[in-house]
Protein backbone atom coordinates (compact mmCIF):
# COMPACT_ATOMS: atom_id res chain seq x y z
CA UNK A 1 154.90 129.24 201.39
CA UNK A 2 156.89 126.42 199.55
CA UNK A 3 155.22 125.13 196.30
CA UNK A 4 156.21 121.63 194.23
CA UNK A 5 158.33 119.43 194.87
CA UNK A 6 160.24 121.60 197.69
CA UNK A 7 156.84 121.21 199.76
CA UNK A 8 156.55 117.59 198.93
CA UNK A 9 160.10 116.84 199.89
CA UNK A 10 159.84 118.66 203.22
CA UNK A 11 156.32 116.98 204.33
CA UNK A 12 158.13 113.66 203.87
CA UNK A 13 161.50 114.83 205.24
CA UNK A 14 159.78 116.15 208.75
CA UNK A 15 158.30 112.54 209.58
CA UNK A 16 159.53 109.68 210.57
CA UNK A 17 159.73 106.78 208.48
CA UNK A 18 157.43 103.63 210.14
CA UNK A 19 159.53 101.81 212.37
CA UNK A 20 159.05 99.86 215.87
CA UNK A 21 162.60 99.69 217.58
CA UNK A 22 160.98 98.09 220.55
CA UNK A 23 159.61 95.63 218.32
CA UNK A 24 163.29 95.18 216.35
CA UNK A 25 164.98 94.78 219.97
CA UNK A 26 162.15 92.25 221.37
CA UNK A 27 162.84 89.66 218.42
CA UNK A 28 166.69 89.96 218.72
CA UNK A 29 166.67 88.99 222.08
CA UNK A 30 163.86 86.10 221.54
CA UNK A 31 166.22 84.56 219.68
CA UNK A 32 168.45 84.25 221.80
CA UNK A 33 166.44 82.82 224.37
CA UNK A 34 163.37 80.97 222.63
CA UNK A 35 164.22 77.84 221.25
CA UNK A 36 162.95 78.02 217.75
CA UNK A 37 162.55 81.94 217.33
CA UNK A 38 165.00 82.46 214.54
CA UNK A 39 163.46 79.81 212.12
CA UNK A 40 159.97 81.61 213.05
CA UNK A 41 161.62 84.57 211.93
CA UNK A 42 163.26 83.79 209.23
CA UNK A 43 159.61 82.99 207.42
CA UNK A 44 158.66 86.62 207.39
CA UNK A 45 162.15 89.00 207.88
CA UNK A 46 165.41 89.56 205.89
CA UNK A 47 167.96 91.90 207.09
CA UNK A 48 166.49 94.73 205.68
CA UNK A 49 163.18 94.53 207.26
CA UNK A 50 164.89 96.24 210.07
CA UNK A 51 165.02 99.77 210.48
CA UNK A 52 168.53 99.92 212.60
CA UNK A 53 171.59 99.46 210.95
CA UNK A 54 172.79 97.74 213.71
CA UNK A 55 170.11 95.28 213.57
CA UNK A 56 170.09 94.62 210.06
CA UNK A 57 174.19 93.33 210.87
CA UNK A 58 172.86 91.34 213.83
CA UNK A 59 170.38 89.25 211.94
CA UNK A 60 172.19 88.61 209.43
CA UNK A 61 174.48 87.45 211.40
CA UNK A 62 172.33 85.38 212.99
CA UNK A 63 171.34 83.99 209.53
CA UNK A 64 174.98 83.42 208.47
CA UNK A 65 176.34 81.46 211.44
CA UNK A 66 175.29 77.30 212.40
CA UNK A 67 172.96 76.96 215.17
CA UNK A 68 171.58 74.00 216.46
CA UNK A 69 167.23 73.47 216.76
CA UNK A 70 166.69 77.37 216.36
CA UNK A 71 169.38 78.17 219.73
CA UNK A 72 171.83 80.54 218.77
CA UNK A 73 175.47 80.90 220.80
CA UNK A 74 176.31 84.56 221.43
CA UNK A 75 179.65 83.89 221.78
CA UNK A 76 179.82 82.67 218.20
CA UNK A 77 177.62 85.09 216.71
CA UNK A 78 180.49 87.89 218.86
CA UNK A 79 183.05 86.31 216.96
CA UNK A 80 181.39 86.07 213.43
CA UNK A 81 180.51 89.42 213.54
CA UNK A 82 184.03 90.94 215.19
CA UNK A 83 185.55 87.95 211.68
CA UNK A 84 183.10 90.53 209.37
CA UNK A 85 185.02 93.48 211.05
CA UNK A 86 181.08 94.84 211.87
CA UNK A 87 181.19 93.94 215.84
CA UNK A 88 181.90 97.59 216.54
CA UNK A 89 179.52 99.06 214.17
CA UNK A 90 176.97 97.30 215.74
CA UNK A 91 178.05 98.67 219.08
CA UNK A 92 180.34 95.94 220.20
CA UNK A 93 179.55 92.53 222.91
CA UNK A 94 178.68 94.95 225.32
CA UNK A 95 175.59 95.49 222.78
CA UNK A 96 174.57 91.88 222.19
CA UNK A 97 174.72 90.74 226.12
CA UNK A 98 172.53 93.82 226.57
CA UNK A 99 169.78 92.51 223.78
CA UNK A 100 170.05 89.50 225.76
CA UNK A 101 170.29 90.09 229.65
CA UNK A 102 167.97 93.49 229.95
CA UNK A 103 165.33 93.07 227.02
CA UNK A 104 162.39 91.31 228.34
CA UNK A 105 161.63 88.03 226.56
CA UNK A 106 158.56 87.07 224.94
CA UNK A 107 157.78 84.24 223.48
CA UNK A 108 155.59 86.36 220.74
CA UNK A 109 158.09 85.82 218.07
CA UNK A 110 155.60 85.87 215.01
CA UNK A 111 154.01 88.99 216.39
CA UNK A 112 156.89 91.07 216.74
CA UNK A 113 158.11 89.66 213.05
CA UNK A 114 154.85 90.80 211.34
CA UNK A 115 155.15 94.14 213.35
CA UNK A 116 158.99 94.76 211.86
CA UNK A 117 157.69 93.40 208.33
CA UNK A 118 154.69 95.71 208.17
CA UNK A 119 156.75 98.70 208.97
CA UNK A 120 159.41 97.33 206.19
CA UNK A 121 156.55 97.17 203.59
CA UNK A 122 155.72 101.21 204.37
CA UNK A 123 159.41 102.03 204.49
CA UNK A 124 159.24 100.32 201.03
CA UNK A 125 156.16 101.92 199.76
CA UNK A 126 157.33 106.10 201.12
CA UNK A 127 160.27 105.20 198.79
CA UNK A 128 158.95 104.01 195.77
CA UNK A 129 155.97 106.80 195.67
CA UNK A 130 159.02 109.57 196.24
CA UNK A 131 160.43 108.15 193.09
CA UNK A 132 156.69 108.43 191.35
CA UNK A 133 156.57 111.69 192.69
CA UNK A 134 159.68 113.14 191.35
CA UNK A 135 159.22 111.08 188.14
CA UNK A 136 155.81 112.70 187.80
CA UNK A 137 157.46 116.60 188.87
CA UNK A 138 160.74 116.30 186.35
CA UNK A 139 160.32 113.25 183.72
CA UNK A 140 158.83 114.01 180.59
CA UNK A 141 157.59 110.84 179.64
CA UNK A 142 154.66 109.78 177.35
CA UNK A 143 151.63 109.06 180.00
CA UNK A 144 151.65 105.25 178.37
CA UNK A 145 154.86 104.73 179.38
CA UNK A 146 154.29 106.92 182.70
CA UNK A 147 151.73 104.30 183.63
CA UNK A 148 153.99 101.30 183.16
CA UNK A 149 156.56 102.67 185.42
CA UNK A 150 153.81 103.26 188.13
CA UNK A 151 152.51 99.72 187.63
CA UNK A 152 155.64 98.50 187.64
CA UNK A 153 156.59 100.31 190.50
CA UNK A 154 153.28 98.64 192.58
CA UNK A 155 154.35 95.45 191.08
CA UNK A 156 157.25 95.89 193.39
CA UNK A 157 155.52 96.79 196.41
CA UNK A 158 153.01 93.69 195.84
CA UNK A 159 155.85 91.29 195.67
CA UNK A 160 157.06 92.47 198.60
CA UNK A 161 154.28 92.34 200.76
CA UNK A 162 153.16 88.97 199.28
CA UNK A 163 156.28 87.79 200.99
CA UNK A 164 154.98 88.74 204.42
CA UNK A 165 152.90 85.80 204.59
CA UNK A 166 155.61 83.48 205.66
CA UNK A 167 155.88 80.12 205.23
CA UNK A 168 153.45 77.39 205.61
CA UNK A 169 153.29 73.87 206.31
CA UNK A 170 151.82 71.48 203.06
CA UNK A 171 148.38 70.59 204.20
CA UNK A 172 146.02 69.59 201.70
CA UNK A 173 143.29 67.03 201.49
CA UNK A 174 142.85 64.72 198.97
CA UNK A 175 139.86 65.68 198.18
CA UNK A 176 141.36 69.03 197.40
CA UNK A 177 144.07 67.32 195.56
CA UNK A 178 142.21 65.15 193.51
CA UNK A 179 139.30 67.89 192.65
CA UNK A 180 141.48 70.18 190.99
CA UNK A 181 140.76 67.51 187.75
CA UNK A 182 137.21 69.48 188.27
CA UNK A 183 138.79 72.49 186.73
CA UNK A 184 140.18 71.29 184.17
CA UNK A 185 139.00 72.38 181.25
CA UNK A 186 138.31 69.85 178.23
CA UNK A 187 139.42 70.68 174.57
CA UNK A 188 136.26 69.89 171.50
CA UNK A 189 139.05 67.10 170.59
CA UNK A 190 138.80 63.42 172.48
CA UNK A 191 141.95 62.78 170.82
CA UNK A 192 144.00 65.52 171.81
CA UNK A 193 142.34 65.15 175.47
CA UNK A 194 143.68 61.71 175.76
CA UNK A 195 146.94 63.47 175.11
CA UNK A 196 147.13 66.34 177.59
CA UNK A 197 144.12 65.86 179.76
CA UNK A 198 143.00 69.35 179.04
CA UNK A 199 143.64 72.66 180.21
CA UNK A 200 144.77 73.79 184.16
CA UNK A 201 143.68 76.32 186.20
CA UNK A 202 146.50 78.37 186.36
CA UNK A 203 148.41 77.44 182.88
CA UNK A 204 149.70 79.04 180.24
CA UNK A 205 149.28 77.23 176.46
CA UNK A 206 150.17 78.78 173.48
CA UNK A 207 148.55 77.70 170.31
CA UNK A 208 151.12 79.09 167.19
CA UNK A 209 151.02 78.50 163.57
CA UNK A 210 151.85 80.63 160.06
CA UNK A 211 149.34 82.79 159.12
CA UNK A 212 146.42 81.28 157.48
CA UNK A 213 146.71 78.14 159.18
CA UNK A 214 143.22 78.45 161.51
CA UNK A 215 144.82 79.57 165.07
CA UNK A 216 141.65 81.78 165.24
CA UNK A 217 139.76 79.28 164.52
CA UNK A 218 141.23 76.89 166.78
CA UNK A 219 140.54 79.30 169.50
CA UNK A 220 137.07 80.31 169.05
CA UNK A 221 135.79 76.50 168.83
CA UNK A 222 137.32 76.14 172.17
CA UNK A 223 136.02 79.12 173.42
CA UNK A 224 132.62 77.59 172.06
CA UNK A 225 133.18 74.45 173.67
CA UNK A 226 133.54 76.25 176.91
CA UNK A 227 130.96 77.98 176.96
CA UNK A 228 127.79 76.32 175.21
CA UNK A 229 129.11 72.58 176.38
CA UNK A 230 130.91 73.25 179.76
CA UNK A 231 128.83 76.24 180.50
CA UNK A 232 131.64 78.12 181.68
CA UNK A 233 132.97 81.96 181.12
CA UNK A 234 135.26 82.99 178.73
CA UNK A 235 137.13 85.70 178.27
CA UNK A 236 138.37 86.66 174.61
CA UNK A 237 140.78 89.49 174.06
CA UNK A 238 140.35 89.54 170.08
CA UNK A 239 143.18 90.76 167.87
CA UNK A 240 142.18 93.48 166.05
CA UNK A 241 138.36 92.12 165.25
CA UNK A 242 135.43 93.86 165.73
CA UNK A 243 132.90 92.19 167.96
CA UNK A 244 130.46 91.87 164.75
CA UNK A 245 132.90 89.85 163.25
CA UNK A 246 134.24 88.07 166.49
CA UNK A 247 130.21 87.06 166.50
CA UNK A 248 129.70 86.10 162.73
CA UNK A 249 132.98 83.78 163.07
CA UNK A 250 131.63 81.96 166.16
CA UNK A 251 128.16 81.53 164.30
CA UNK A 252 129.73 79.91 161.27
CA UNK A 253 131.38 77.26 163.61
CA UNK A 254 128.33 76.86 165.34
CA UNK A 255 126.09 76.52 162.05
CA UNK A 256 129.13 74.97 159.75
CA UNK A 257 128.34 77.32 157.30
CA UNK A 258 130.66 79.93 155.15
CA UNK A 259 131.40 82.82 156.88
CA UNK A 260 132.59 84.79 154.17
CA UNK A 261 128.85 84.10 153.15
CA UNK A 262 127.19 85.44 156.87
CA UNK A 263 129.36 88.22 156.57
CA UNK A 264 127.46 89.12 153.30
CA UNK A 265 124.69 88.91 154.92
CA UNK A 266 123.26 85.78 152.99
CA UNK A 267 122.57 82.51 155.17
CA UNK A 268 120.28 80.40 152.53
CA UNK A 269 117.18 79.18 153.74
CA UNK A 270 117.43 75.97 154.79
CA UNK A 271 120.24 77.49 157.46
CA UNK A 272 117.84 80.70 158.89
CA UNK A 273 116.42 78.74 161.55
CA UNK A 274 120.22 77.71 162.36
CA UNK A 275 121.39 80.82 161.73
CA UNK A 276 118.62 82.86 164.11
CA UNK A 277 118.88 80.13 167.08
CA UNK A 278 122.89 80.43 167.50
CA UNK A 279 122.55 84.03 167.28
CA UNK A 280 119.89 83.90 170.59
CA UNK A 281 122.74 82.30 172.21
CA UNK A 282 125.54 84.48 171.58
CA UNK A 283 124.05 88.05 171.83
CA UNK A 284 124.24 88.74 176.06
CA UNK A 285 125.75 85.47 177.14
CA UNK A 286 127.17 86.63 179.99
CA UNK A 287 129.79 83.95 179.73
CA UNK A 288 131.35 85.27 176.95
CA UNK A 289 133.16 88.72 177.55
CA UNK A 290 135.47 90.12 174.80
CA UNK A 291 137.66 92.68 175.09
CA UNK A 292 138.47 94.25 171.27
CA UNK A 293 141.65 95.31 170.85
CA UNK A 294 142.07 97.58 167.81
CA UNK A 295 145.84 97.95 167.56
CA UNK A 296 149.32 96.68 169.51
CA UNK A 297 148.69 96.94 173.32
CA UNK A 298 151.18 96.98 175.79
CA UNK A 299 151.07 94.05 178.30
CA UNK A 300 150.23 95.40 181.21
CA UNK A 301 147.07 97.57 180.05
CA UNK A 302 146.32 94.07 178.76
CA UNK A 303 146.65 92.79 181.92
CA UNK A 304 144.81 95.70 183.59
CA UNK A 305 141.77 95.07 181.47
CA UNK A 306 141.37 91.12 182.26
CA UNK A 307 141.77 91.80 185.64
CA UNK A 308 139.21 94.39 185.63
CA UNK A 309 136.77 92.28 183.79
CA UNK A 310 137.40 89.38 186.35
CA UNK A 311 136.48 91.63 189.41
CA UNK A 312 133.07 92.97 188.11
CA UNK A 313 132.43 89.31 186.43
CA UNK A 314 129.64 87.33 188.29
CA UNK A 315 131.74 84.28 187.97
CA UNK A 316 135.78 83.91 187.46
CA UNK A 317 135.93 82.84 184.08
CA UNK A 318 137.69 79.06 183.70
CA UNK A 319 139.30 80.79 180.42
CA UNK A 320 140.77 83.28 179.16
CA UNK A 321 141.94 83.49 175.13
CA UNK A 322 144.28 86.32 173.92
CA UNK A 323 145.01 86.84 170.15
CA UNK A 324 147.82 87.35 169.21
CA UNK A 325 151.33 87.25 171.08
CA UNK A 326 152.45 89.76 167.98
CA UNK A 327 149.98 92.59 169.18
CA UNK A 328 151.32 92.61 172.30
CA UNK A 329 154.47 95.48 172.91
CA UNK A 330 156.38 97.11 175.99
CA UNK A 331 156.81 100.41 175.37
CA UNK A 332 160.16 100.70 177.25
CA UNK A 333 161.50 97.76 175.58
CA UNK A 334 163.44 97.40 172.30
CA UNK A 335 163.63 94.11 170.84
CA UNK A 336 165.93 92.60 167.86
CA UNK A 337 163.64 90.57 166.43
CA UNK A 338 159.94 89.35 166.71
CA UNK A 339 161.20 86.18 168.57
CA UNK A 340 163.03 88.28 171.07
CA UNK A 341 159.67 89.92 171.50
CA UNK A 342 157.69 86.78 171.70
CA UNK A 343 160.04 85.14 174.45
CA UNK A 344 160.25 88.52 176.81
CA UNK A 345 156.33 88.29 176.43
CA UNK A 346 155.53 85.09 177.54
CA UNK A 347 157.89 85.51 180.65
CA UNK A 348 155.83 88.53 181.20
CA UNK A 349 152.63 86.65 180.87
CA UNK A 350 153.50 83.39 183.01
CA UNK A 351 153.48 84.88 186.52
CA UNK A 352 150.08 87.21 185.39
CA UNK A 353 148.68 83.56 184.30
CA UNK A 354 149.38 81.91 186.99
CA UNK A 355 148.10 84.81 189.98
CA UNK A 356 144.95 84.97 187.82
CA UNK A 357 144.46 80.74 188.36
CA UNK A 358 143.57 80.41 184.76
CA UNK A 359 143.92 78.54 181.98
CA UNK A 360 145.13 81.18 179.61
CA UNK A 361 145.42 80.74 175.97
CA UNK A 362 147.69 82.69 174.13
CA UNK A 363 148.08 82.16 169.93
CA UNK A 364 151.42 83.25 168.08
CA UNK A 365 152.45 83.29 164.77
CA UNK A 366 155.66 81.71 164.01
CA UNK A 367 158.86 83.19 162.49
CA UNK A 368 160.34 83.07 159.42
CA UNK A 369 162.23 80.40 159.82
CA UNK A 370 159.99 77.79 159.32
CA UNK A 371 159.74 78.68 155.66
CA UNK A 372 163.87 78.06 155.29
CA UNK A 373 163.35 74.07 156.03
CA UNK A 374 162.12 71.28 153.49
CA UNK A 375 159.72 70.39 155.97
CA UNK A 376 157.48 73.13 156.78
CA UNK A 377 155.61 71.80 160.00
CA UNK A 378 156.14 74.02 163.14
CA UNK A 379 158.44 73.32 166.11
CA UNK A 380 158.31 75.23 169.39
CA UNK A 381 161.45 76.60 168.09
CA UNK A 382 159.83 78.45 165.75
CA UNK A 383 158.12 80.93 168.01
CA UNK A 384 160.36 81.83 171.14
CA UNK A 385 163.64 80.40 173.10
CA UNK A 386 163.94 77.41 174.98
CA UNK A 387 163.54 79.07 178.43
CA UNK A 388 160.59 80.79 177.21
CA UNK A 389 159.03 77.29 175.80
CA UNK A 390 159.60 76.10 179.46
CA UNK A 391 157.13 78.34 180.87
CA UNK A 392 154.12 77.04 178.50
CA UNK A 393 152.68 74.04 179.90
CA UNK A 394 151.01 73.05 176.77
CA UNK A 395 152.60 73.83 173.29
CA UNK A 396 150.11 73.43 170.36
CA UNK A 397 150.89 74.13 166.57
CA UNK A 398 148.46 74.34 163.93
CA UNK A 399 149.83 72.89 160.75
CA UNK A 400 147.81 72.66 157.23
CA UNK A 401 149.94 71.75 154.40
CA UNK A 402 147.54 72.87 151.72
CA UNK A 403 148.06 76.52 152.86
CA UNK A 404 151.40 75.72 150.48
CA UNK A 405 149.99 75.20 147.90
CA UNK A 406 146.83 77.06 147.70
CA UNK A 407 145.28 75.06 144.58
CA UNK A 408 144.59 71.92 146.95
CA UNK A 409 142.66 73.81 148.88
CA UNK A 410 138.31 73.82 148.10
CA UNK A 411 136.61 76.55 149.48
CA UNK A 412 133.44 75.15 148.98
CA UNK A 413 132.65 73.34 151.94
CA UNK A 414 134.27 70.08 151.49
CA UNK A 415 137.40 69.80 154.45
CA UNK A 416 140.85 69.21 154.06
CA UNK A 417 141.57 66.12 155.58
CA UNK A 418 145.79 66.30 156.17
CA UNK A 419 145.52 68.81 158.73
CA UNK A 420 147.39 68.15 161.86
CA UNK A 421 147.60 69.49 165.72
CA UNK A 422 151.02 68.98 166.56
CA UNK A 423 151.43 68.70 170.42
CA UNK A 424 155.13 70.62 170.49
CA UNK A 425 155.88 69.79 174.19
CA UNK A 426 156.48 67.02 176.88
CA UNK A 427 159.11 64.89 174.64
CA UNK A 428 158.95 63.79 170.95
CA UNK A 429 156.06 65.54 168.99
CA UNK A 430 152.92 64.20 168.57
CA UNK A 431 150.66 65.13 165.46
CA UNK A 432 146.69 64.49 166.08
CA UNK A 433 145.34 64.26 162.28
CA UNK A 434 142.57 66.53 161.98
CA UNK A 435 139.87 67.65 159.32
CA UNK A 436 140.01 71.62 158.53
CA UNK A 437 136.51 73.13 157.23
CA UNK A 438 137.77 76.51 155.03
CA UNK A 439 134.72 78.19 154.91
CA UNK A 440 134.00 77.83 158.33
CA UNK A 441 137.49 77.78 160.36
CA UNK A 442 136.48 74.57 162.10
CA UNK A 443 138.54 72.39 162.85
CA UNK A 444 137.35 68.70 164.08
CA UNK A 445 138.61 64.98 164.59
CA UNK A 446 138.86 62.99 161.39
C-alpha cells in the first residue's frame, strides 16, 4: 500500500480532469452558425477554458480574426489559423467543416459556455490544491506564512470564478442611483461634509498625520458619531489598545473630560452622572465591535477577522476603522522602507475595501520626510506613492502645529485653536480650521 504523497499523486493521476468535449464541440460549431454566439461567448470563456488543445487554437482564433454582427467566415478563420502555422495542429479544414457540417446546432450558446467555464474553474481548482498539497508534504514553511500562500492561492480560484458571471447590460434605476447618498456616511464636521459629502460605501480614506497629532482621536469621534448619532455599526480594529482603554478614550470624548484623569480612575463629581450614563451606552452596544490587535498583523488575517465579524454580525456594519497602516506586515514581503510598505498595503487593502462595500478607514503615520521641510504640514506625499494615493478616495491629514513646540500646548482643558484637517486629495489642498481638546483627543469645528 502506497503512503504520502505517492498515494495522493496517483488518486489524482487515475481520474480524469472535469471536462465536457461535447459541450466544447457544441459551442464551436454555434458559432459558426448562430448569429451572435461568439459575443455570447466571449462574456464567460477565454481560450483556456477549453479542455482540447485544439479548441483552445480554434477560439482564439475566432477571437483574433474580424467578423461581422457575431457571423464568423470559416474560410478566413482556415486561413488565419494555417497564417499562425496551427491549422494542422488543430487537425486541419477537414476539422473545422466537420465542427460545422456534422455537430448539431443549438442555439443554447450560454448554456454550453457556463458548462465549459464550470469545468475550467475545477480544472483550475485540482491544480492549485496539488500545489497546496505538495507545499504542505515538502515546504517547510512557518504555518503564518503557510496560511497566506493557501489564502492566496483561494484568492486565485475566487477571481477566477467571479469571472464566470459574464457580462451584463447597465440597468439601474434611479432610485437605486440616487439612494446610494443613503449610505453615505456623515463625518461629526459640517464643514468638512460640505467638502467631501461624507464617506461611500465601498471607499477607502486614509486619515495620516505625525505621531501625536490626534489620528486616534479623529477616528474614535467618528466612530462615535456613527454609532450614537447615525445609529449604525462600527467596526474598530484598534492598534495595539486594550479594549479598557479603547472604552475610557471614547468616554472622554463623549464626557469632554481628561482621559489621562478616567484612566486614574478619578471623574470629579459634578461629571459621575456623565461619566456612569456614557458608560451604559458603550458596554454591549452591539454596534460597536472591536477587534484588539496586540502586535503587527499580517493583512490578510486582518482581513480574515473583519470578514468573520461581518458574517456573524446582525447587521453589515456602514464602517469599518483600522489603526494603524504601520501595524500591518506581509510576511513574504520585504520592503525598503516604511513608505514602500505603506503603498504595497493600501493596494492590498483597496480591492478587500471595495468587495466588503464599506467605507473603510484606515490611519497612517507619515514619514520622515515631513520633518526635512520649513513647513511641516502633511502632503499625501508624505505617506505612500502617487499610484497608491490614487486608490484612496478621500485623503485626510491631521495637522497641529503646537505638537512643535510643545510649550504652546495647555493640557488643562482649554483647546488649541490652529489645528487644521487638511483635505490632501481632489486638486489643491484644502485646510478646515479646527479646535483640538488635549485632554480629551476631540477634535471639533471652531
Amino acid at each position: 500500500m502506497k503512503k504520502g504523497n505517492e498515494t495522493i499523486k496517483d488518486s489524482l493521476l487515475d481520474r480524469t480532469p472535469p471536462c465536457s468535449i461535447d459541450s466544447e464541440e457544441a459551442l464551436l460549431a454555434s458559432i459558426f452558425g448562430v448569429r451572435g454566439a461568439l459575443i455570447e461567448a466571449r462574456k464567460w470563456l477565454r481560450p483556456d477554458d477549453f479542455y482540447r488543445g485544439a479548441h483552445k487554437k480554434i477560439f482564439a482564433g475566432m477571437l483574433e480574426i474580424s467578423y461581422k454582427d457575431g457571423e464568423l467566415d470559416i474560410i478566413v478563420l482556415v486561413n488565419h489559423l494555417n497564417e499562425m502555422s496551427q491549422l494542422e495542429e488543430i487537425g486541419g479544414g477537414a476539422y473545422l467543416y466537420h465542427l460545422m457540417e456534422e455537430v448539431p446546432i443549438a442555439p443554447n450558446v450560454e448554456e454550453y459556455s457556463k458548462i465549459i467555464f464550470r469545468c475550467s474553474v475545477k480544472r483550475f481548482t485540482i491544480i492549485q490544491a496539488s500545489k497546496l498539497i505538495e507545499m504542505s508534504l515538502k515546504d517547510k514553511l512557518e504555518v503564518d506564512l503557510f496560511m497566506v500562500r493557501m489564502r492566496d492561492m483561494i484568492s486565485e480560484i475566487e477571481s477566477m470564478a467571479s469571472r464566470g458571471k459574464g457580462a451584463e447590460d447597465l440597468s439601474i434605476s434611479l432610485d437605486d442611483l440616487f439612494g446610494e447618498s443613503a449610505s453615505m456616511i456623515e463625518t461629526p464636521h459640517k464643514a468638512l461634509n460640505e467638502k467631501i459629502q461624507g464617506f461611500g460605501a465601498g471607499e477607502l480614506i486614509v486619515v495620516a498625520g505625525k505621531s501625536g497629532m490626534g489620528k486616534t482621536g479623529f477616528c474614535l469621534g467618528q466612530l462615535i458619531y456613527t454609532v450614537f448619532v447615525e445609529g449604525r455599526q462600527v467596526i474598530y480594529c484598534g492598534a495595539q489598545m486594550s479594549e479598557k482603554r479603547i472604552a475610557l478614550r471614547i468616554l472622554a470624548q463623549m464626557c469632554k473630560f481628561n482621559f489621562r484623569k478616567l484612566l486614574a480612575g478619578r471623574p470629579p463629581k459634578e461629571k459621575t452622572k456623565e461619566v456612569y450614563a456614557a458608560h451604559k451606552k458603550i458596554v454591549g452596544n452591539e454596534l460597536i465591535k472591536h477587534l484588539i490587535i496586540d502586535d503587527e498583523i499580517e493583512i490578510s488575517n486582518l482581513q480574515n477577522m473583519v470578514n468573520f465579524t461581518i458574517k456573524k454580525s446582525k447587521q453589515k456594519p456602514a464602517l469599518v476603522i483600522v489603526e494603524n497602516l504601520q501595524q500591518l506586515r506581509a510576511l513574504d514581503r520585504k520592503f525598503k522602507n516604511e513608505f514602500e510598505k505603506a503603498s504595497f498595503m493600501i493596494k492590498e487593502l483597496k480591492p478587500w475595501v471595495q468587495q466588503m462595500d464599506v467605507a473603510t478607514i484606515v490611519s497612517s503615520q507619515l514619514n520622515r520626510e515631513v520633518d526635512k521641510r520649513d513647513d511641516p504640514r502633511p502632503k499625501p506625499t508624505d505617506i505612500f506613492g502617487k499610484d497608491a494615493e490614487e486608490l484612496a478616495e478621500t485623503i485626510l491629514l491631521v495637522h497641529r502645529p503646537n505638537v512643535y513646540e510643545k510649550k504652546k500646548i495647555d493640557e488643562s482643558g482649554r483647546p488649541e485653536r490652529d489645528a487644521e484637517i487638511i483635505i490632501g486629495k481632489g486638486g489643491p489642498p484644502e485646510i478646515i480650521p479646527m479646535t483640538f481638546w488635549g485632554d480629551s483627543m476631540l477634535w471639533e469645528e471652531i
